[in-house]
C-alpha atoms as a PDB file:
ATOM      1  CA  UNK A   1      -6.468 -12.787  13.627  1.00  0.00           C
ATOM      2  CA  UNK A   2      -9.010 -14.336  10.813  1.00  0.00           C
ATOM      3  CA  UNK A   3      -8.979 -11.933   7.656  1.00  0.00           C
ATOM      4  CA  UNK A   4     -11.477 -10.034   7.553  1.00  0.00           C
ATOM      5  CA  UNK A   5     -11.721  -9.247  11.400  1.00  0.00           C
ATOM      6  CA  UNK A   6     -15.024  -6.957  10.663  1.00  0.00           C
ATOM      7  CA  UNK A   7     -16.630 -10.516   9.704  1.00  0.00           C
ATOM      8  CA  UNK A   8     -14.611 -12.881  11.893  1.00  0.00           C
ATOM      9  CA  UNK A   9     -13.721 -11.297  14.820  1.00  0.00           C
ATOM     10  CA  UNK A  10     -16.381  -9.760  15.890  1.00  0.00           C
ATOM     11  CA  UNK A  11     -15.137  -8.344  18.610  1.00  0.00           C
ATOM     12  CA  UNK A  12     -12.415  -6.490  17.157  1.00  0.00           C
ATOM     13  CA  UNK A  13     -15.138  -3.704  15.961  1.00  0.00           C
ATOM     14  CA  UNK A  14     -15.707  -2.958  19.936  1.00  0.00           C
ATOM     15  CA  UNK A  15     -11.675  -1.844  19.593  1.00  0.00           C
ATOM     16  CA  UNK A  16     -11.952  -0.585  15.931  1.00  0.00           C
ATOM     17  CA  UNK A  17     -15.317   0.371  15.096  1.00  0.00           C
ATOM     18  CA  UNK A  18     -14.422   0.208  10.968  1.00  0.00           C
ATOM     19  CA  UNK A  19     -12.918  -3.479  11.899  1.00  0.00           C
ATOM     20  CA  UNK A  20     -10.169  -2.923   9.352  1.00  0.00           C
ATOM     21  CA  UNK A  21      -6.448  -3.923   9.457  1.00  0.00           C
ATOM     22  CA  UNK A  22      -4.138  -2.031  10.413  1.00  0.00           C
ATOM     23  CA  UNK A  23      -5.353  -0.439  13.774  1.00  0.00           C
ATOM     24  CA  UNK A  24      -2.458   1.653  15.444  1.00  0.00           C
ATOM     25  CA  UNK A  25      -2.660   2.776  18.916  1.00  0.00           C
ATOM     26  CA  UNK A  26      -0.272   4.667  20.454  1.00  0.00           C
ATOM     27  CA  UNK A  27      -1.483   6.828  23.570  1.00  0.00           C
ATOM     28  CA  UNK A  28      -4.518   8.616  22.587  1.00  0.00           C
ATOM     29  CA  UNK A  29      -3.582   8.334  18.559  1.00  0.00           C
ATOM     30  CA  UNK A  30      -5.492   5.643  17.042  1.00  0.00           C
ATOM     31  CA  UNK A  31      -5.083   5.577  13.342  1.00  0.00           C
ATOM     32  CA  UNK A  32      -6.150   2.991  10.626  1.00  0.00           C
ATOM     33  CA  UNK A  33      -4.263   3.653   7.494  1.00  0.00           C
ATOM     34  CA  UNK A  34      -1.439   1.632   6.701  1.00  0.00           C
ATOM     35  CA  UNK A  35       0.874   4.572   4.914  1.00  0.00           C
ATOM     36  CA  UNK A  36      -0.396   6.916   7.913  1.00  0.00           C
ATOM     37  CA  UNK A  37       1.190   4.697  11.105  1.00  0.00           C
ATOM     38  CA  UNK A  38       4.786   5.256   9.513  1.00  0.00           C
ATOM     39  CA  UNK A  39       4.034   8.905   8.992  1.00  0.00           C
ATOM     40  CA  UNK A  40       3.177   9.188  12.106  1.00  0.00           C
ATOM     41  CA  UNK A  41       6.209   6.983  13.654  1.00  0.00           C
ATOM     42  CA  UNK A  42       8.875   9.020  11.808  1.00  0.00           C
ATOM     43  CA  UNK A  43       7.025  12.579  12.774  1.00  0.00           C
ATOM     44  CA  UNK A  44       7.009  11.535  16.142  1.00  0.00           C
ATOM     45  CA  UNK A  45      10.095   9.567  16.871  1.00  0.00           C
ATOM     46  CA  UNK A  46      12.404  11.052  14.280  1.00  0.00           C
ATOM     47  CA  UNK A  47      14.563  12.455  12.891  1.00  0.00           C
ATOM     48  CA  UNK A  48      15.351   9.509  11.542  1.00  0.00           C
ATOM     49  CA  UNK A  49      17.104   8.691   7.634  1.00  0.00           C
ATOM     50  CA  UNK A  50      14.004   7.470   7.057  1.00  0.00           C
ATOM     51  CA  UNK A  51      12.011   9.920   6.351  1.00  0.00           C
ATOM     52  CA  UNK A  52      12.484  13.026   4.367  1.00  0.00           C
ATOM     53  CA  UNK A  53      12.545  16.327   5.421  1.00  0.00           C
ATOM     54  CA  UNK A  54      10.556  19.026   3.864  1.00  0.00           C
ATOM     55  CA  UNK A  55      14.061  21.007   3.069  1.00  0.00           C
ATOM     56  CA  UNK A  56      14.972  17.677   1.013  1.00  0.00           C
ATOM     57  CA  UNK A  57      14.476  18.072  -2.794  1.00  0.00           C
ATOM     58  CA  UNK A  58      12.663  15.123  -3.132  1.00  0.00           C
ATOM     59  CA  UNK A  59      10.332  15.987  -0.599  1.00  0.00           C
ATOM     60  CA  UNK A  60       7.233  16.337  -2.686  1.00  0.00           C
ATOM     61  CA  UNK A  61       8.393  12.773  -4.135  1.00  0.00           C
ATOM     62  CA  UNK A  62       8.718  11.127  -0.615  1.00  0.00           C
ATOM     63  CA  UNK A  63       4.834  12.614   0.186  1.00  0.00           C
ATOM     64  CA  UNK A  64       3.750  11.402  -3.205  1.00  0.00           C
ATOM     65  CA  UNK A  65       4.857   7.978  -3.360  1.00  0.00           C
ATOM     66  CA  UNK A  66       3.574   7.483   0.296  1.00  0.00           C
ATOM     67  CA  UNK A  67      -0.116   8.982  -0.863  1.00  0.00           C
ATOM     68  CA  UNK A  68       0.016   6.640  -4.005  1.00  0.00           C
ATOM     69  CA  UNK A  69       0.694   3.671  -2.428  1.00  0.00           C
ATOM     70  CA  UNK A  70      -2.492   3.648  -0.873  1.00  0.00           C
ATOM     71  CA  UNK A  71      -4.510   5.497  -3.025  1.00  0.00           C
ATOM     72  CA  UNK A  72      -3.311   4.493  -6.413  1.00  0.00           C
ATOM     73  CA  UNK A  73      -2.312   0.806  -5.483  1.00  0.00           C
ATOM     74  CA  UNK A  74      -3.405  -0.597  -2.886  1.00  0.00           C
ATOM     75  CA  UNK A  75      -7.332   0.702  -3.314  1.00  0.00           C
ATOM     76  CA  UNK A  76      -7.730  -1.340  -6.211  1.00  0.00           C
ATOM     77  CA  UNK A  77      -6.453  -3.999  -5.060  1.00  0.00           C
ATOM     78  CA  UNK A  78      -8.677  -4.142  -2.004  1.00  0.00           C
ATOM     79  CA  UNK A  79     -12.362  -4.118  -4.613  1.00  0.00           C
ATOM     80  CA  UNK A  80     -10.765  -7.204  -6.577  1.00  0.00           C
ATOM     81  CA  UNK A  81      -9.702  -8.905  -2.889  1.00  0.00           C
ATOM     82  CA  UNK A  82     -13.188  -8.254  -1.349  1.00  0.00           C
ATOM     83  CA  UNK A  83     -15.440  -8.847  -4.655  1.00  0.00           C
ATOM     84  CA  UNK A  84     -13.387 -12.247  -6.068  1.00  0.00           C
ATOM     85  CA  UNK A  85     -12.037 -13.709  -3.650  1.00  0.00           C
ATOM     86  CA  UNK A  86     -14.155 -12.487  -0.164  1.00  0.00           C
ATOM     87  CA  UNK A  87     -17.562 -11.997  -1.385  1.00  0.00           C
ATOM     88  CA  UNK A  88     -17.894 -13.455  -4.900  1.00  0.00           C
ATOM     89  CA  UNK A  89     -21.940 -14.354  -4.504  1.00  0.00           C
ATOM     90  CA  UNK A  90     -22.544 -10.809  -4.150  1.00  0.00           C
ATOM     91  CA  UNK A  91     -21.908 -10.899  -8.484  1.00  0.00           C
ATOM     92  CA  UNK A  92     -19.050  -7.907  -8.957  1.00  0.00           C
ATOM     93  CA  UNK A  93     -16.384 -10.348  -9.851  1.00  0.00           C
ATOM     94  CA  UNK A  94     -16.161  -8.500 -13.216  1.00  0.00           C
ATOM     95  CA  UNK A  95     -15.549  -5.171 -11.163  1.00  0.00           C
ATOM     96  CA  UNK A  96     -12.631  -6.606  -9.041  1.00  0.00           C
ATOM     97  CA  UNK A  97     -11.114  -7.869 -12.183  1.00  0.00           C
ATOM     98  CA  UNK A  98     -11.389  -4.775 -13.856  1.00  0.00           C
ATOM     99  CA  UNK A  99     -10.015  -3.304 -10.684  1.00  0.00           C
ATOM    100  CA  UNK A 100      -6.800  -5.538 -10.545  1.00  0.00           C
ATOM    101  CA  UNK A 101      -5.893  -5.001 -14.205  1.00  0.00           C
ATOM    102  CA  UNK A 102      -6.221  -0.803 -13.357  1.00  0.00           C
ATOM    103  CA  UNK A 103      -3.818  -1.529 -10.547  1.00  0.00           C
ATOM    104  CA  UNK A 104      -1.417  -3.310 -12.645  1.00  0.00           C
ATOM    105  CA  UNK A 105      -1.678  -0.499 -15.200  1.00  0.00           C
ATOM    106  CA  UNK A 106      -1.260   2.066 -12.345  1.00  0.00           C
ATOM    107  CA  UNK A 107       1.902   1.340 -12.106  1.00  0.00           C
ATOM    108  CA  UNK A 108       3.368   2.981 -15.068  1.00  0.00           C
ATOM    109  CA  UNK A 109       4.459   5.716 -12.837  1.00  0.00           C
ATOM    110  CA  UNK A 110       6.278   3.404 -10.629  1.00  0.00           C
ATOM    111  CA  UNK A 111       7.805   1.451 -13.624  1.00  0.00           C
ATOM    112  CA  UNK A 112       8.702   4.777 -15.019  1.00  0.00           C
ATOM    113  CA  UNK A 113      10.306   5.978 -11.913  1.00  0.00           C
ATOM    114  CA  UNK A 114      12.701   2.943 -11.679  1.00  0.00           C
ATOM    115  CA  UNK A 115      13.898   3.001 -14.982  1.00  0.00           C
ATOM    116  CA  UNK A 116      17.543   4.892 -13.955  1.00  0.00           C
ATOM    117  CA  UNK A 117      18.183   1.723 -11.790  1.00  0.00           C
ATOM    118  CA  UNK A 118      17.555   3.457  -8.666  1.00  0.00           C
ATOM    119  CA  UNK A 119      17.599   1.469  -5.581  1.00  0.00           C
ATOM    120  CA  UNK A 120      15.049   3.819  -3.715  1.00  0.00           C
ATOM    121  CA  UNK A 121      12.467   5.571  -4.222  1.00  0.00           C
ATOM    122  CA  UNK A 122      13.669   8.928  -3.344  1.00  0.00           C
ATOM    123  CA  UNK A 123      16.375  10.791  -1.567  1.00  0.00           C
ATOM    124  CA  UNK A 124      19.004   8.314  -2.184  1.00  0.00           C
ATOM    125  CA  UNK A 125      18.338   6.388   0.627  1.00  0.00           C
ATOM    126  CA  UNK A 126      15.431   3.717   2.112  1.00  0.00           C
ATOM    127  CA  UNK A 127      12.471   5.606   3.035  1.00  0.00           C
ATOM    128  CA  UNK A 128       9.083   4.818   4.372  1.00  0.00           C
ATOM    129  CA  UNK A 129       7.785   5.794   1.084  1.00  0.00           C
ATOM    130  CA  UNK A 130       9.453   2.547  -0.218  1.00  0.00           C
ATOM    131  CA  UNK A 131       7.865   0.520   2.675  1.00  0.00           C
ATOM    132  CA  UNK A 132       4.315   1.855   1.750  1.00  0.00           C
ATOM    133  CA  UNK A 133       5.244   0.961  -2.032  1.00  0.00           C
ATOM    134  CA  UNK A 134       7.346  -2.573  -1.668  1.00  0.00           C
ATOM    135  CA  UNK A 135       3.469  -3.297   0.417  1.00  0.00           C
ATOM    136  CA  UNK A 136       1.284  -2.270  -2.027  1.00  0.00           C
ATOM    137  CA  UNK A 137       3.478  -4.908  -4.988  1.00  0.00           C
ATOM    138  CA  UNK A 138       4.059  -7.456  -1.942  1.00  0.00           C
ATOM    139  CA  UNK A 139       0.144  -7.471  -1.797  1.00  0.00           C
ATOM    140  CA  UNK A 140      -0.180  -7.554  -5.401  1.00  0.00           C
ATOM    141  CA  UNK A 141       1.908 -10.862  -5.286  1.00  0.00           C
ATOM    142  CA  UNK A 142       0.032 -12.689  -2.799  1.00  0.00           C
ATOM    143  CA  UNK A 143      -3.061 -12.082  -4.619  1.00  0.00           C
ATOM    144  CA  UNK A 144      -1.746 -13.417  -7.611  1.00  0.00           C
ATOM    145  CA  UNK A 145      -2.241  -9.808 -10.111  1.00  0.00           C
ATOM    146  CA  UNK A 146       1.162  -9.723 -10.990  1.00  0.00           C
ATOM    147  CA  UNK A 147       1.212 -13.002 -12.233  1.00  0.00           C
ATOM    148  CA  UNK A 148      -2.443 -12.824 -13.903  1.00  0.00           C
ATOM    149  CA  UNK A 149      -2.777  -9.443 -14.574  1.00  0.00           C
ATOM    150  CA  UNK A 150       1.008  -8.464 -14.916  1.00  0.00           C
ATOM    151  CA  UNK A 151       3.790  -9.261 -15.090  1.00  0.00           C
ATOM    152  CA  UNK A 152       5.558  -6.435 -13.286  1.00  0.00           C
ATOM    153  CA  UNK A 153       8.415  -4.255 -15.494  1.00  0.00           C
ATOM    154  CA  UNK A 154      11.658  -6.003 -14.826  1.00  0.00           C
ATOM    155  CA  UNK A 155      12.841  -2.688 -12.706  1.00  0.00           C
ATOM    156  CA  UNK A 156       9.645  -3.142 -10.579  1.00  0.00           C
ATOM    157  CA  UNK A 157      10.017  -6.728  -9.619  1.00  0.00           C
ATOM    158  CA  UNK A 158      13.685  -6.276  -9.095  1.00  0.00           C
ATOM    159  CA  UNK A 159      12.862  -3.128  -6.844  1.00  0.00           C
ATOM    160  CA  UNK A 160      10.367  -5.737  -4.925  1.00  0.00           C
END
């Protein structure tokens, strides 16, 4: 599918009226955020290891690092992909920039986090919280922030 489908698939936006990516359907469940569908997956089709249950002690981790994936690091990241490199005429270049440099600086919390060495994220064990993360830096790569912008702590681009 061309990138952005809302501009070059037209026709996606008669199946997904925002014409964003990811569009989940399952049943009657249609959902469009990308740190949602895995919620969702491991609510409805666990238990499974990974996901954490709420009598887990890192259960208020496991929510938060799913949350901050999208909110914290991946929204940023989506101003400086649609004003520099989708729409650059439209003349907020400078906001995109300022917008991948705040994502690169968001993840303090992240670098902090990893500094014991941990392999995961939380629980001991691969969760979706570490999809939704390892997405948010894999995105940051492709774009080129971590390399402009960055570089990534050592314990982040190792945990990528």
């Amino acid at each position: 599918m061309p990138f952005p489908p809302r501009f070059l698939a037209k026709d996606y936006t008669k199946l997904n009226v925002l014409g964003t990516i990811p569009y989940f359907v399952h049943g009657d469940t249609k959902m469009t955020e990308s740190c949602g569908v895995p919620m969702y997956l491991v609510e409805r089709f666990g238990p499974t290891p990974m996901q954490v249950r709420p009598d887990e002690a890192d259960f208020g981790a496991y929510l938060n690092w799913i949350t901050h994936a999208d909110a914290t690091l991946t929204f940023p990241q989506t101003v400086f992909l649609r004003f520099v490199m989708q729409e650059p005429k439209k003349g907020l270049g400078e906001a995109g920039v300022a917008y991948a440099k705040w994502f690169v600086a968001r993840l303090r919390l992240l670098d902090q986090a990893l500094e014991d060495g941990r392999e995961f994220l939380c629980a001991g064990r691969f969760t979706i919280a570490d999809i939704c993360v390892t997405y948010a830096l894999l995105l940051g790569t492709r774009l080129g922030l971590d390399k402009k912008y960055g570089p990534y702590a050592p314990q982040t681009a190792a945990y990528l």
